[in-house]
Every structure is written in C-alpha cells, then in structure tokens.
Protein backbone atom coordinates (compact mmCIF):
# COMPACT_ATOMS: atom_id res chain seq x y z
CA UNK A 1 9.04 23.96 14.53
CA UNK A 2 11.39 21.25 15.89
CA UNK A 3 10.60 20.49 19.43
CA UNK A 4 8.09 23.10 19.52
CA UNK A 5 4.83 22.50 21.67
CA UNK A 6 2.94 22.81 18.91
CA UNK A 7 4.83 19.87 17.12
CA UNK A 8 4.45 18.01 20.25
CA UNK A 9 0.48 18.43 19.86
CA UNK A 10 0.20 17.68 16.00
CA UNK A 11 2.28 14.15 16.35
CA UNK A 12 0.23 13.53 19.62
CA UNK A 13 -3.17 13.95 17.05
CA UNK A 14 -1.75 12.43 14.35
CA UNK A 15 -0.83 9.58 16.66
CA UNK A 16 -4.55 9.25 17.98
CA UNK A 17 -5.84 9.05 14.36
CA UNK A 18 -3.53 6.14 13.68
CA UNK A 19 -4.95 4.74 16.63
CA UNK A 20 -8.88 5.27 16.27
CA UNK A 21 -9.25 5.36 12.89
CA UNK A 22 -8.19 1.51 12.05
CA UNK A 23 -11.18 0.62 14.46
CA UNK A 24 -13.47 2.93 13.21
CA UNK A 25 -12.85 1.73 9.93
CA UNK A 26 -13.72 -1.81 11.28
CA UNK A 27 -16.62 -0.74 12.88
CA UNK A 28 -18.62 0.85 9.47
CA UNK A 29 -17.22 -2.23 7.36
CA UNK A 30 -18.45 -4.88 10.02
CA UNK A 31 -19.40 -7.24 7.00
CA UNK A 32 -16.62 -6.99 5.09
CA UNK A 33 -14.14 -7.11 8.46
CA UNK A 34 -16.09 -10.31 9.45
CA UNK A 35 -15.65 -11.79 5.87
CA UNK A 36 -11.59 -10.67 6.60
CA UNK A 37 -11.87 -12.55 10.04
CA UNK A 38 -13.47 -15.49 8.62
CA UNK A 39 -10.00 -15.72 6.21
CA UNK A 40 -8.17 -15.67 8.87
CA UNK A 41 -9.80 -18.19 10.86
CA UNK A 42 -9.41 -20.48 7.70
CA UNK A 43 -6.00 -20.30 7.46
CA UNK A 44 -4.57 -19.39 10.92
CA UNK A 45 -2.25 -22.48 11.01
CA UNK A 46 -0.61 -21.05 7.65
CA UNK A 47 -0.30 -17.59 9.55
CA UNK A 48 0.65 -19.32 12.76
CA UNK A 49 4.02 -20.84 11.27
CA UNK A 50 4.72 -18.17 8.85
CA UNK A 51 4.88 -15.94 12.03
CA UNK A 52 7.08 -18.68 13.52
CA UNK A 53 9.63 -19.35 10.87
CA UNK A 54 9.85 -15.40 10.66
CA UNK A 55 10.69 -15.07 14.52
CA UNK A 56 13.33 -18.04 14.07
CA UNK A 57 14.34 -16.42 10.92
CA UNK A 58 15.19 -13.01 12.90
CA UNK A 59 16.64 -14.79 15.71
CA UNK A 60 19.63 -16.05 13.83
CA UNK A 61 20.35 -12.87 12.10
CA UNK A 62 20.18 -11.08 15.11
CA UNK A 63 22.46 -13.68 16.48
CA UNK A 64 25.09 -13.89 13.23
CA UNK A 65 25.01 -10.41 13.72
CA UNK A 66 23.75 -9.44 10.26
CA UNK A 67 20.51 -8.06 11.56
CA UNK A 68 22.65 -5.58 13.38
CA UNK A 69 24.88 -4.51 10.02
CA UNK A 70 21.23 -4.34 8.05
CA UNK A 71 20.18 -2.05 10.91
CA UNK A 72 23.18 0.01 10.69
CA UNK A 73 22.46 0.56 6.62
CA UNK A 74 18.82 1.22 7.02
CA UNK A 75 19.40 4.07 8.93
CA UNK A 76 22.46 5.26 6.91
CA UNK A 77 19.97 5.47 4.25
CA UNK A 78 17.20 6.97 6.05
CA UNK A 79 19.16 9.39 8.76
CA UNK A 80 18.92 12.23 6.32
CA UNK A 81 15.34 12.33 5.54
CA UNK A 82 13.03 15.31 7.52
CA UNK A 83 9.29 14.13 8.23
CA UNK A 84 7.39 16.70 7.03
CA UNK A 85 5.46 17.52 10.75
C-alpha cells in the first residue's frame, strides 16, 4: 500500500486525530487541565530557562558538529524500520 491513495487518506486521518484529540481531551478534563495550567504558571521561570539552556545546549552541538554525527546514527538505527500504515 506504499504511496497508495488510500495510504495517503489513512495518515491524513490519523494526522487529524493527533491534532483534535489533544484539545478535546482538554476540553472534557477542563478542571484537571486548569489545575495542569496553574503548575505551570507556578513554575514558568524554571520552564523558561530549562527551555533556554536546552536551545544553547543544541546550538553548540549543532555547531561542534556532533548534533550532525548523532543525527547521522539515529537514522542508521531507525532507516530500517516499516510504520505499520
């Protein structure tokens, strides 16, 4: 079924669903997902730098070129794998 139309359709649904069902999710747990957002709002300067010292963190590898040779083995490793749609 590789590069079929029908293929084309089922990751196109299957796409959707990752994208509506997050919010949907959100939407019948409002109490909890405002309890979640309240956590975050506590400790969004922890999140903040974390974020930051991440994006700093993948700047230099990407400019010591390691990022690039861990790229290379990640998909060594995963090349051979089929998805099962």
């Amino acid at each position: 079924m590789p590069g079929s139309p029908a293929r084309g359709a089922l990751l196109g649904l299957f796409y959707c669903l990752g994208l509506g069902v997050p919010f949907l999710l959100v939407a019948i747990g409002f109490g909890w997902a405002s309890v979640a957002v309240g956590f975050l709002r506590r400790h969004i300067r922890a999140i903040n730098i974390a974020g930051g010292v991440m994006l700093i963190l993948i700047g230099v590898l990407m400019v010591s070129g390691i990022w690039t040779i861990w790229i290379y083995q990640l998909q060594a490793l995963i090349g051979g794998v089929t998805l099962p749609i």
